[in-house]
C-alpha atoms as a PDB file:
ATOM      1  CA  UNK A   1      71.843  74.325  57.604  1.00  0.00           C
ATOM      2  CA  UNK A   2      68.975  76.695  56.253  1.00  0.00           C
ATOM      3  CA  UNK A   3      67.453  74.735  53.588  1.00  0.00           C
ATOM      4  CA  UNK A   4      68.164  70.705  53.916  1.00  0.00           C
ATOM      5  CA  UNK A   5      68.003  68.769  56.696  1.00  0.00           C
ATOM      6  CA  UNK A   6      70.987  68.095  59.653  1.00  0.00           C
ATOM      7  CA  UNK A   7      72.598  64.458  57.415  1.00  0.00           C
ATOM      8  CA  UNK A   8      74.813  63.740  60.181  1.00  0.00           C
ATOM      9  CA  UNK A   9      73.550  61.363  63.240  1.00  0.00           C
ATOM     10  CA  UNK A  10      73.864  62.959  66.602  1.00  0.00           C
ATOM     11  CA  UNK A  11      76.472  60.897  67.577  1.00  0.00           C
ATOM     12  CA  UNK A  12      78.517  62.389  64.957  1.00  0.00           C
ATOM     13  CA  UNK A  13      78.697  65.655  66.024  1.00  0.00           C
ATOM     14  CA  UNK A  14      78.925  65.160  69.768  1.00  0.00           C
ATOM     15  CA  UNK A  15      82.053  62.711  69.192  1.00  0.00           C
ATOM     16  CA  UNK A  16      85.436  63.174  71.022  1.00  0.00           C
ATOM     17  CA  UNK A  17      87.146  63.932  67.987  1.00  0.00           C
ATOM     18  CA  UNK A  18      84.220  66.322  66.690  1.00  0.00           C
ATOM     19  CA  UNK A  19      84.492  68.307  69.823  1.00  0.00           C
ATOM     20  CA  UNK A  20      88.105  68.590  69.660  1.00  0.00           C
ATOM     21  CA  UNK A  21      88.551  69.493  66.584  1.00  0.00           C
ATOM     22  CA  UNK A  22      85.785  72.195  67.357  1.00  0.00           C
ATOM     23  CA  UNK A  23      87.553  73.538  70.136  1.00  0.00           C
ATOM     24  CA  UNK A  24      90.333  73.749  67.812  1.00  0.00           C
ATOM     25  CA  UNK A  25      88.433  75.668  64.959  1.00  0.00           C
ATOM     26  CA  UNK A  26      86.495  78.261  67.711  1.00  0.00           C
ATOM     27  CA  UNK A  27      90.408  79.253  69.229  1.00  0.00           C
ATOM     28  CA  UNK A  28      91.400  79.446  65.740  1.00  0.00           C
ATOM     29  CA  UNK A  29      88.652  81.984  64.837  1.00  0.00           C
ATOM     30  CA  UNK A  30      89.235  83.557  68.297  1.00  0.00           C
ATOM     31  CA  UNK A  31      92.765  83.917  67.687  1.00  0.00           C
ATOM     32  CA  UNK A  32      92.431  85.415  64.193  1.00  0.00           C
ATOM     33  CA  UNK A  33      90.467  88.436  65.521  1.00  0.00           C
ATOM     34  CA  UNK A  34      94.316  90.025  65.952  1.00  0.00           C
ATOM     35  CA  UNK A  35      94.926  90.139  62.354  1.00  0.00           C
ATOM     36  CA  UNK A  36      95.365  93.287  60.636  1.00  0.00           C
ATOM     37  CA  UNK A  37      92.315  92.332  58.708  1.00  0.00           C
ATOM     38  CA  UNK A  38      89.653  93.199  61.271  1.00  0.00           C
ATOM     39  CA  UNK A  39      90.764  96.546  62.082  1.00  0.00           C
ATOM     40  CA  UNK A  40      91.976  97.553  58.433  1.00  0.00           C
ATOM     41  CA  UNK A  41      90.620 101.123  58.414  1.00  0.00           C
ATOM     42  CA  UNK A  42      89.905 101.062  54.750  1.00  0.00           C
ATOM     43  CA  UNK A  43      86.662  99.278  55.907  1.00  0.00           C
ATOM     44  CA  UNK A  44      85.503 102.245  57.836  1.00  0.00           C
ATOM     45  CA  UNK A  45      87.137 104.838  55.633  1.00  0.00           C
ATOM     46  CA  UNK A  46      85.191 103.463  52.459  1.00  0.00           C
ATOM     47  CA  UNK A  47      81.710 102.891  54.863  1.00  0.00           C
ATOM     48  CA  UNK A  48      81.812 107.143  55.486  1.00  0.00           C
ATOM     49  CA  UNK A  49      82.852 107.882  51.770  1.00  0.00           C
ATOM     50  CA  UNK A  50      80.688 109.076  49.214  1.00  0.00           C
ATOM     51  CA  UNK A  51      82.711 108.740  46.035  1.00  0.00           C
ATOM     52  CA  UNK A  52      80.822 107.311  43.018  1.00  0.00           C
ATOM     53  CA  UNK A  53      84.310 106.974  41.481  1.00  0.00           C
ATOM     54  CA  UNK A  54      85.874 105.286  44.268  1.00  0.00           C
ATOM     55  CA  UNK A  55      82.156 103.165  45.223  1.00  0.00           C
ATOM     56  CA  UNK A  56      82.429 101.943  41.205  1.00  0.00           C
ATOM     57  CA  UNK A  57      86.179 100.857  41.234  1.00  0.00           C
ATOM     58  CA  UNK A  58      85.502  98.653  44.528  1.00  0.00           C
ATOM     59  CA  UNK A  59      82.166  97.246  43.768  1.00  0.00           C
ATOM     60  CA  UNK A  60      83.808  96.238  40.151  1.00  0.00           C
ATOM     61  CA  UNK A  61      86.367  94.746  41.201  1.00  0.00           C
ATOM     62  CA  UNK A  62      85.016  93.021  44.127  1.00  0.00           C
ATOM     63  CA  UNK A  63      82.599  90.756  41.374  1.00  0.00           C
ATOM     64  CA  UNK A  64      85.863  89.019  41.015  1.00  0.00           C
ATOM     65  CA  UNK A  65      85.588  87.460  43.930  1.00  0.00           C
ATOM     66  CA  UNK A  66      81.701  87.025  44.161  1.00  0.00           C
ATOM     67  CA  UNK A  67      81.768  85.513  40.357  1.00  0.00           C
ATOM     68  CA  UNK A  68      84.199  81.868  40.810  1.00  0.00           C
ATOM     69  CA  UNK A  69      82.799  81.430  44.056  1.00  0.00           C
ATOM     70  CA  UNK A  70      79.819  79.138  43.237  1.00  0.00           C
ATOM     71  CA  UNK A  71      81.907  77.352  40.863  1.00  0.00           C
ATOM     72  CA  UNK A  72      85.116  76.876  44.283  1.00  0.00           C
ATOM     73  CA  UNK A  73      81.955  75.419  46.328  1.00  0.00           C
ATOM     74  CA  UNK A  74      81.086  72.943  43.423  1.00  0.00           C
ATOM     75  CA  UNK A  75      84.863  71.774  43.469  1.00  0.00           C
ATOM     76  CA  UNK A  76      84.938  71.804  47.171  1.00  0.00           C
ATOM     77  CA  UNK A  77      81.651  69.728  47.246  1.00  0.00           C
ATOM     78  CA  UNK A  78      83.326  67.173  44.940  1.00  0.00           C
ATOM     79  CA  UNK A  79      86.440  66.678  47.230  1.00  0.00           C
ATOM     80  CA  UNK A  80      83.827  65.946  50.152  1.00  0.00           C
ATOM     81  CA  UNK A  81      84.874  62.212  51.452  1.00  0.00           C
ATOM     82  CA  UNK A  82      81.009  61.210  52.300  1.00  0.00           C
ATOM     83  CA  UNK A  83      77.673  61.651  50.726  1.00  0.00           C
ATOM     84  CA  UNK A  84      76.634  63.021  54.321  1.00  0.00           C
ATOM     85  CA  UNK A  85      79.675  65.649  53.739  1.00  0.00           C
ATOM     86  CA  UNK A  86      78.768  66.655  50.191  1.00  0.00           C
ATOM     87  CA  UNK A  87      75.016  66.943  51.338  1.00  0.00           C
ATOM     88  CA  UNK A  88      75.744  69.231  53.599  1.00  0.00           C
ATOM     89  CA  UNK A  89      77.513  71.213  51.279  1.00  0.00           C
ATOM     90  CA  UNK A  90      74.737  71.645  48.776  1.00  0.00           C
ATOM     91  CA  UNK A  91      72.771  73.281  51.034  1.00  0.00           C
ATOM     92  CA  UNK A  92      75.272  76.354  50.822  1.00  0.00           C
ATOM     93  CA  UNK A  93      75.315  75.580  47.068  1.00  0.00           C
ATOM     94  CA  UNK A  94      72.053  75.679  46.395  1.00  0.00           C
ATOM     95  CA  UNK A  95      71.590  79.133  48.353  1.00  0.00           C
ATOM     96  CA  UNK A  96      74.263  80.539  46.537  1.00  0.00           C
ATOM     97  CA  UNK A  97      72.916  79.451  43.520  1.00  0.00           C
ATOM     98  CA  UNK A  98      69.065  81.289  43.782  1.00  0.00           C
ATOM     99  CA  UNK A  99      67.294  77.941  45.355  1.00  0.00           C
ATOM    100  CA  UNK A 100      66.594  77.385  41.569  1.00  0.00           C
ATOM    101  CA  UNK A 101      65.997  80.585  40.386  1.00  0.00           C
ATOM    102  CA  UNK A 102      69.089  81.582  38.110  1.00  0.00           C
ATOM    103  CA  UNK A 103      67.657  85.655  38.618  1.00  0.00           C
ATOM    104  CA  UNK A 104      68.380  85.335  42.214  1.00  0.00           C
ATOM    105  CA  UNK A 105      71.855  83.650  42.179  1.00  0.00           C
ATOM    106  CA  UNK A 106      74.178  85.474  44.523  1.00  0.00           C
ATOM    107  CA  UNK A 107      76.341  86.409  41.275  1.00  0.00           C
ATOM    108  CA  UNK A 108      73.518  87.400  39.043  1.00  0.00           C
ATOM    109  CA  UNK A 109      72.211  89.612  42.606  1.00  0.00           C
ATOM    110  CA  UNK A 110      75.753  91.227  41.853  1.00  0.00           C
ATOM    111  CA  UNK A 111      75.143  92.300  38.387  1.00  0.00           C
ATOM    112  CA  UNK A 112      71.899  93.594  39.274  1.00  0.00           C
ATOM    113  CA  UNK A 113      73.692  95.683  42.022  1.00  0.00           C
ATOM    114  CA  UNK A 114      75.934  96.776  39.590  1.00  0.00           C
ATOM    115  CA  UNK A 115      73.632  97.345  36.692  1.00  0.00           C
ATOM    116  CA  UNK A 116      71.870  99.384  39.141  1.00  0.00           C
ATOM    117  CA  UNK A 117      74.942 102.026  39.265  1.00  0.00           C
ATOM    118  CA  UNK A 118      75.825 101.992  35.383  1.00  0.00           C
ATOM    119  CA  UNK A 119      78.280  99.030  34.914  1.00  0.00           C
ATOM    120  CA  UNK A 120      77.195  96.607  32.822  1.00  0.00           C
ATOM    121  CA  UNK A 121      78.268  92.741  33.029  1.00  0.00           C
ATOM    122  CA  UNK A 122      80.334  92.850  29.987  1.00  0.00           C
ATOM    123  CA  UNK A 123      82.224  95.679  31.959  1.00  0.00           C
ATOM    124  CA  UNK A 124      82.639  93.992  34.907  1.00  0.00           C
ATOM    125  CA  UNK A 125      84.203  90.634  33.240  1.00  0.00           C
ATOM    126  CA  UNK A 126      86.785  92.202  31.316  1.00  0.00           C
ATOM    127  CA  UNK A 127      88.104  94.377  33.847  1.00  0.00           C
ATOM    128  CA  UNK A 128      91.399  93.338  34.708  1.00  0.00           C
ATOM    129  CA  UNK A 129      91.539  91.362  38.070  1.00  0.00           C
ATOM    130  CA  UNK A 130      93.203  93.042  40.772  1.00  0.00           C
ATOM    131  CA  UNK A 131      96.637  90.789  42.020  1.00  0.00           C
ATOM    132  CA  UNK A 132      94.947  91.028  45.768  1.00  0.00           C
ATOM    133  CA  UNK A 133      91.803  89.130  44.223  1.00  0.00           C
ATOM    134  CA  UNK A 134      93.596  86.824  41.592  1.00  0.00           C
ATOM    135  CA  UNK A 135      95.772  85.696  45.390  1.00  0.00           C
ATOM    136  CA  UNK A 136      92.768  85.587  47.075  1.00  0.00           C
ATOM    137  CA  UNK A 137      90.811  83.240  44.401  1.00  0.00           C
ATOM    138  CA  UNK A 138      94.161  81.002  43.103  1.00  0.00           C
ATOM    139  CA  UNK A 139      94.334  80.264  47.221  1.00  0.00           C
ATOM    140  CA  UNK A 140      90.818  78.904  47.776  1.00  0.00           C
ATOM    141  CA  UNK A 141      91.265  76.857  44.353  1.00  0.00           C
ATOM    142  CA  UNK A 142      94.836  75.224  45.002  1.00  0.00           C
ATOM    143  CA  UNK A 143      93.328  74.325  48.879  1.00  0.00           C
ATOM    144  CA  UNK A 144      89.569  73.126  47.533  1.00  0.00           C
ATOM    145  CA  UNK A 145      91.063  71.214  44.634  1.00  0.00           C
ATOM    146  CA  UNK A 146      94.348  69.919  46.436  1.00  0.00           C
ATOM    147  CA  UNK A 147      94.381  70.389  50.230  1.00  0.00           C
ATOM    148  CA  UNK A 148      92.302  68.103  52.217  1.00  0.00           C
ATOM    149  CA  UNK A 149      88.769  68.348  52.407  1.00  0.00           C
ATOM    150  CA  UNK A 150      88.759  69.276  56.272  1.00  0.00           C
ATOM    151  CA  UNK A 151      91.435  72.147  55.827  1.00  0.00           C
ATOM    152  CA  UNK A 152      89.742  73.690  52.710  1.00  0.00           C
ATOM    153  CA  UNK A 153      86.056  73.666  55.116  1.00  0.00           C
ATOM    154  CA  UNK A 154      88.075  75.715  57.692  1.00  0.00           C
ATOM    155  CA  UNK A 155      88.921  78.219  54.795  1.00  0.00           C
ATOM    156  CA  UNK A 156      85.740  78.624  53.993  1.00  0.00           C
ATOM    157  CA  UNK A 157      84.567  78.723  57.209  1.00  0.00           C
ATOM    158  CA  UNK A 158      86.272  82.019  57.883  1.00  0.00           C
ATOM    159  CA  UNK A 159      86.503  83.173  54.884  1.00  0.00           C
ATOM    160  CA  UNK A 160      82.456  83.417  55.495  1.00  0.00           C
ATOM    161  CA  UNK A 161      83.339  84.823  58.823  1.00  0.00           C
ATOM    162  CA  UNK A 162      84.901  87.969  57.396  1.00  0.00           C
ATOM    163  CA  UNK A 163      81.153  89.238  55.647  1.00  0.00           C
ATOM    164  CA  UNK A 164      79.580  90.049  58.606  1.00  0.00           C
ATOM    165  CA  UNK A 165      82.333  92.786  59.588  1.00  0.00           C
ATOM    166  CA  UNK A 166      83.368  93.665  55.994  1.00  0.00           C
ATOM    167  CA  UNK A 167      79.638  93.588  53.873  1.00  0.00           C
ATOM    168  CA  UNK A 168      77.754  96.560  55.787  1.00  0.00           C
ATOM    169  CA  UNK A 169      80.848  98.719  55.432  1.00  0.00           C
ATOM    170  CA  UNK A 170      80.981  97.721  51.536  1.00  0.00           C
ATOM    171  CA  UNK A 171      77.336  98.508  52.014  1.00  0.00           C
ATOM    172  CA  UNK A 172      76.919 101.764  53.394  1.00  0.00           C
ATOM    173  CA  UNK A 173      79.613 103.383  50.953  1.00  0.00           C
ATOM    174  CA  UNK A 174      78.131 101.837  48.130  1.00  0.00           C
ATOM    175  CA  UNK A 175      74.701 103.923  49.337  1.00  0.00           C
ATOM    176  CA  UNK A 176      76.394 106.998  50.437  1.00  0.00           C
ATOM    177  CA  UNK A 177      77.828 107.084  46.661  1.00  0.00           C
ATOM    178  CA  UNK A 178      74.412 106.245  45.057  1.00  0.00           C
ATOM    179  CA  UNK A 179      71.315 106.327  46.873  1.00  0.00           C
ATOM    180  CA  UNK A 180      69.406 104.202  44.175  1.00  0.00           C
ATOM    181  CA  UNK A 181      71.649 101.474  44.408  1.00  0.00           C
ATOM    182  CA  UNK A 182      69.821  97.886  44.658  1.00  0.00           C
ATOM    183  CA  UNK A 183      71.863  96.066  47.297  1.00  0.00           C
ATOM    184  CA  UNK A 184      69.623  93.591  47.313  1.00  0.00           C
ATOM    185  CA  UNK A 185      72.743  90.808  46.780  1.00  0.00           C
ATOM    186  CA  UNK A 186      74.351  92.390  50.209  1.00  0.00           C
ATOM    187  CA  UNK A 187      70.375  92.082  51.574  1.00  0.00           C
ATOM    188  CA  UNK A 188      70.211  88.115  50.592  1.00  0.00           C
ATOM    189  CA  UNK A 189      73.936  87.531  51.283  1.00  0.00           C
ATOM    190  CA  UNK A 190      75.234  88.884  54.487  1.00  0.00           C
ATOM    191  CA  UNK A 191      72.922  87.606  57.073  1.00  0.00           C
ATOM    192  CA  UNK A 192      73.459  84.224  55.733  1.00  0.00           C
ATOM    193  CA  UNK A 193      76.881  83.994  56.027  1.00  0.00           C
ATOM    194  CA  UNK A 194      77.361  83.457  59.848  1.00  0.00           C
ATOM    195  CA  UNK A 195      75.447  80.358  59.370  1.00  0.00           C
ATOM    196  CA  UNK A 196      77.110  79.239  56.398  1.00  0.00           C
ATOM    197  CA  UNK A 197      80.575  80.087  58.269  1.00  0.00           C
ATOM    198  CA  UNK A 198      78.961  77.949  61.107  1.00  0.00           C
ATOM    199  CA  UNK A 199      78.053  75.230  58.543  1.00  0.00           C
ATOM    200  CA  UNK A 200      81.580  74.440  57.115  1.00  0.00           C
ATOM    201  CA  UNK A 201      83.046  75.116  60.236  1.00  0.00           C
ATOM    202  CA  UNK A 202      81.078  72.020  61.327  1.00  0.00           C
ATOM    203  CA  UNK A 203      81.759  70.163  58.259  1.00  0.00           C
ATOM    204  CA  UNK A 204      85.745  70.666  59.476  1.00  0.00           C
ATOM    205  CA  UNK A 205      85.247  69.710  62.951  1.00  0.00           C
ATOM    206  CA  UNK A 206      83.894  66.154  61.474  1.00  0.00           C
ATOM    207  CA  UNK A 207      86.094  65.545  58.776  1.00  0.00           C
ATOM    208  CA  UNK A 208      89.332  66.794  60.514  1.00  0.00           C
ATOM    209  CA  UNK A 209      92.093  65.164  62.804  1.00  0.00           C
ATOM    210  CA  UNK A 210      94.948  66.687  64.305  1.00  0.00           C
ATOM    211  CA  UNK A 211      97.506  66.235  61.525  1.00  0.00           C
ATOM    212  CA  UNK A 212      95.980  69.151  59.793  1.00  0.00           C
ATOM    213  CA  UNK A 213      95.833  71.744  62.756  1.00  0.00           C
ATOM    214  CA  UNK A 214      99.130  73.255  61.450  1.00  0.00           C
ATOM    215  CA  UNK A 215      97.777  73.389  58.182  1.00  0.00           C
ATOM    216  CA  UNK A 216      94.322  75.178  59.112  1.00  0.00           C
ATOM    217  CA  UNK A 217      96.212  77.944  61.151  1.00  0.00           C
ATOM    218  CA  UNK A 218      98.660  78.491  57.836  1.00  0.00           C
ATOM    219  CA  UNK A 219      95.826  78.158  55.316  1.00  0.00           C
ATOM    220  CA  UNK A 220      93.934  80.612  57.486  1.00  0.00           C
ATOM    221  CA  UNK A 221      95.773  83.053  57.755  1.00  0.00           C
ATOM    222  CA  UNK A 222      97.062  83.049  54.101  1.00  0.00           C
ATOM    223  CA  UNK A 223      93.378  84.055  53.289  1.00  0.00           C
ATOM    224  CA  UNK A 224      93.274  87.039  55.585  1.00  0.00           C
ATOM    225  CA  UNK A 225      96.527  87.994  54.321  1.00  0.00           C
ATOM    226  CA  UNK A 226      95.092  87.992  50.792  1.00  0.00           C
ATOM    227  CA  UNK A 227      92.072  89.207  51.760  1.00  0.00           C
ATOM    228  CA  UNK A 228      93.904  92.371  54.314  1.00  0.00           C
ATOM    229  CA  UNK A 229      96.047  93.281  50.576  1.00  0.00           C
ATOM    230  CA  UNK A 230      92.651  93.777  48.744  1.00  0.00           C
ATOM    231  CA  UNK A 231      91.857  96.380  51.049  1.00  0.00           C
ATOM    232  CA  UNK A 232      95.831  97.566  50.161  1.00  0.00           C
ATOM    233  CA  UNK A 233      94.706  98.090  46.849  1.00  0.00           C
ATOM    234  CA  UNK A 234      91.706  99.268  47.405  1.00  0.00           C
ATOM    235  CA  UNK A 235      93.102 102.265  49.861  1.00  0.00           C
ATOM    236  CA  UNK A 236      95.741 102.460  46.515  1.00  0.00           C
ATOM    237  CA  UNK A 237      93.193 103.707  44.367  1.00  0.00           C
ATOM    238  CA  UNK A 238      91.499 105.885  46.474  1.00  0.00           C
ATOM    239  CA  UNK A 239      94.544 108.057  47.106  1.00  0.00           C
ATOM    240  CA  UNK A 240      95.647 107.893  43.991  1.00  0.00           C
ATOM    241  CA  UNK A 241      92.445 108.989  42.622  1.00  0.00           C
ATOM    242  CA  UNK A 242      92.214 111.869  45.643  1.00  0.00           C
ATOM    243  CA  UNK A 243      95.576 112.836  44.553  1.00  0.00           C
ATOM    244  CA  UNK A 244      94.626 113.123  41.213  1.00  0.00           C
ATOM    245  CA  UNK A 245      91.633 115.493  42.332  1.00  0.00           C
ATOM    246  CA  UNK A 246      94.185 117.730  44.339  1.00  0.00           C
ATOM    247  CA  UNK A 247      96.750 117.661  41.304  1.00  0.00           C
ATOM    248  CA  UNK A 248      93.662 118.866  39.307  1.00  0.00           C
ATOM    249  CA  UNK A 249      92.863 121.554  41.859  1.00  0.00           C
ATOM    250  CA  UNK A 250      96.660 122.694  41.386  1.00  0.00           C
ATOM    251  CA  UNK A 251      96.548 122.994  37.624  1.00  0.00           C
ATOM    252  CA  UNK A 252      93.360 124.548  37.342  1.00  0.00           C
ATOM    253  CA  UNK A 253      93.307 128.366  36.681  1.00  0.00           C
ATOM    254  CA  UNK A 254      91.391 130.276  39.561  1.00  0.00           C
ATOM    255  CA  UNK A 255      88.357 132.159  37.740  1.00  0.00           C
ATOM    256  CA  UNK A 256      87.166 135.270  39.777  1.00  0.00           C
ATOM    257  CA  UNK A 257      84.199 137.757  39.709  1.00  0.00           C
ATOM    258  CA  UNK A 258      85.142 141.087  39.629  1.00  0.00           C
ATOM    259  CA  UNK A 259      82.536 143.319  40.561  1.00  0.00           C
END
């Protein structure tokens, strides 16, 4: 926890069940390493590209994912089965939320970053939401609003644990496209996010039992999926728009100089 303090008792978290269940969690997040979302070379395509066209259409579209997720952590916090649990919780919230300044909320960061490049938050909202992110956000709101409370932490938990890999790539393309870019939402948000991962990774390993192992490993992976078919989409558009460059190069009439 970064902001509040630790509300659970040592003997808590040092429990049988609280190290099992961690054991669980760690070769669950070991084990996930495998899937095609970690090595998805969109990542490292887009991090070496320097398309303004390309850098707009992904930083767009990704605000539909930054944008509900404030309001999936309030609706996970109110599932939270102690006051301990939902503590904890708010500490994520309330960093995600500017630590009570509305300018610095990780959405509103976004904006700026966006603002920064031309598109404006009117833009951004009424752009139609890609069927990658509308998976990826109906998933986290069907587990945080009717899984259990332990299952829906381990989403989250690596859910978080994709930024670190997948944020400097979104990062460096987004700079290689426009130099002037204020990334100060990917300053404020990525380092953060191993912690928070660590956080609700915690929060699982002391809510959990293990009837819901199954469900974690399913629930789990479901994200990535989601998560592996945004970068689908994303690699979509980009050859479709670098087709459309080379059709234009076709049709174009060849002017010479003749000297």
């Amino acid at each position: 926890m970064e902001h509040f303090q630790n509300p659970f008792e040592s003997g808590a978290l040092t429990s049988a069940r609280t190290l099992e269940n961690r054991r669980f969690f760690d070769h669950v997040l070991s084990g996930v390493r495998t899937h095609r979302f970690f090595s998805h070379p969109f990542m490292a395509a887009f991090a070496q590209a320097s398309s303004r066209e390309l850098a707009s259409f992904v930083l767009t579209t990704f605000y539909q994912v930054v944008s509900p997720f404030t309001g999936l952590l309030c609706t996970l916090a109110g599932q939270a089965p102690s006051l301990e649990s939902r503590f904890a919780l708010m500490d994520n919230i309330y960093e995600e939320m500017g630590r009570g300044d509305l300018a610095c909320a990780h959405p509103s960061l976004y904006l700026r970053m966006l603002s920064s490049i031309g598109v404006d938050a009117a833009a951004a909202e009424r752009l139609p939401v890609l069927p990658a992110i509308g998976r990826i956000n109906n998933h986290l709101r069907e587990v945080a609003e009717h899984g259990h409370f332990s299952v829906a932490c381990a989403v989250l938990a690596s859910a978080e644990a994709t930024i670190p890999l997948s944020f400097p790539a979104l990062a460096r393309g987004a700079q290689n496209a426009f130099p002037d870019i204020d990334l100060s939402f990917f300053d404020r948000h990525g380092p953060r996010d191993e912690g928070h991962s660590g956080d609700a990774a915690a929060l699982f390993a002391l809510t959990s039992d293990r009837a819901q192992f199954p469900l974690v490993e399913r629930e789990v992976t479901v994200d990535l999926d989601h998560r592996s078919e945004l970068f689908d989409d994303w690699a979509a558009y980009a050859r479709a728009s670098l087709d459309r460059d080379a059709r234009l190069l076709l049709t174009t009439p060849v002017r010479t100089h003749l000297t």
